[in-house]
Protein backbone atom coordinates (compact mmCIF):
# COMPACT_ATOMS: atom_id res chain seq x y z
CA UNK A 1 46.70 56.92 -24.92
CA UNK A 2 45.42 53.66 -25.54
CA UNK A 3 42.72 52.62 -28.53
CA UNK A 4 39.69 51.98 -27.75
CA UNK A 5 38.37 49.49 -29.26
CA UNK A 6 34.34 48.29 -30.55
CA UNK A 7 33.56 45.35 -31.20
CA UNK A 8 30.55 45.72 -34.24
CA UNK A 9 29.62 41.97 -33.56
CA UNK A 10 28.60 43.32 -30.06
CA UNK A 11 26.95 46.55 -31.05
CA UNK A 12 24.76 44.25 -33.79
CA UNK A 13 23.91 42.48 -30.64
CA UNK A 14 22.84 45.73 -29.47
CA UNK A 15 21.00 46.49 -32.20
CA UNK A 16 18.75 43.32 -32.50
CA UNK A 17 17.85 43.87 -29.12
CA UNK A 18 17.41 47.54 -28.88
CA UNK A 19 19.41 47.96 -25.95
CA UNK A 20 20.47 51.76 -26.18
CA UNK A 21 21.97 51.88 -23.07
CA UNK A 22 24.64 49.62 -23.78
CA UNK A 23 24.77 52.08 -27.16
CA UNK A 24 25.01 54.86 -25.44
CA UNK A 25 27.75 53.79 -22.99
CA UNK A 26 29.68 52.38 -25.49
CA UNK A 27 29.13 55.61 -27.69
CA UNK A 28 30.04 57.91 -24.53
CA UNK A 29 33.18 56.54 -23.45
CA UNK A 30 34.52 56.07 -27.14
CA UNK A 31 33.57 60.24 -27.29
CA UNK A 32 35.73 60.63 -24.26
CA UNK A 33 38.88 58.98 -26.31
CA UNK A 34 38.55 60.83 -29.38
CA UNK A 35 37.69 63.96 -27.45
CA UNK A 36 41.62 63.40 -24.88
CA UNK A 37 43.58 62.35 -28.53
CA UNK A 38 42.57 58.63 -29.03
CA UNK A 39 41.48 56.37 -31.52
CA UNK A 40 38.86 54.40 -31.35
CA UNK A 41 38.76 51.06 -34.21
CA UNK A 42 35.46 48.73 -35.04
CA UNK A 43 36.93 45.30 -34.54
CA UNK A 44 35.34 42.00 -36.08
CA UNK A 45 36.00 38.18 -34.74
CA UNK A 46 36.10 35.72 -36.81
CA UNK A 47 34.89 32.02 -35.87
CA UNK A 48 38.88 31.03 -35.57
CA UNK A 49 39.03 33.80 -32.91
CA UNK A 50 41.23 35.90 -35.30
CA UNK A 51 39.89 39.88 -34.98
CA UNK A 52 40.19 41.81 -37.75
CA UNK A 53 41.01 45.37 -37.27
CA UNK A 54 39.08 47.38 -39.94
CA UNK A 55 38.04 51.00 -39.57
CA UNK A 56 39.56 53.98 -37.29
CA UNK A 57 38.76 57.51 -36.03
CA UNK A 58 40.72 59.63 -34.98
CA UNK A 59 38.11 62.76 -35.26
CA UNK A 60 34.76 63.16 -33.66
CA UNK A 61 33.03 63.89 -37.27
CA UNK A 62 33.90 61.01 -38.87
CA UNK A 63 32.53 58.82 -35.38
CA UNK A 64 29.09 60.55 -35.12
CA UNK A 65 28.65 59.37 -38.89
CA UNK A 66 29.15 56.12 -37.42
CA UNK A 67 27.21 56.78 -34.69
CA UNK A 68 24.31 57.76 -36.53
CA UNK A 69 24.19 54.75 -38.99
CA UNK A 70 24.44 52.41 -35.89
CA UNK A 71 21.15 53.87 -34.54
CA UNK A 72 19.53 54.26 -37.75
CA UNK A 73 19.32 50.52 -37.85
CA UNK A 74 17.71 49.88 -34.08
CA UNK A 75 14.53 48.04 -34.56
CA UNK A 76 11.44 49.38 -33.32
């Protein structure tokens, strides 16, 4: 199975604009990995275009940590 892969410089985005939708799709299908045997990384882009691979799951414990900390920071 493939990686799926998050962007965090797109789920900032999300954040600043409070669009839980996109949250919760992204959140959903990254569930669906980890739940068939995946991984899913948070990627960063640089300004050169590099992306930086710098976290994994593999386990759906460790990811709704995640999860929670992303929507802790939604502004209201």
């Amino acid at each position: 199975m493939e990686d799926f892969i998050i962007s965090v410089g797109k789920v900032e985005e999300w954040q600043m604009t409070n669009d839980v939708a996109a949250l919760d799709g992204l959140f959903q299908r990254a569930k669906k990995v980890l739940v068939g045997g995946g991984i899913v990384a948070l990627v960063r882009e640089q300004r050169s275009g590099e992306v930086y691979r710098f976290e994994e799951f593999n386990n759906l414990e460790d990811f709704e940590i995640y999860k929670r900390n992303v929507y802790k920071y939604l502004t209201e």
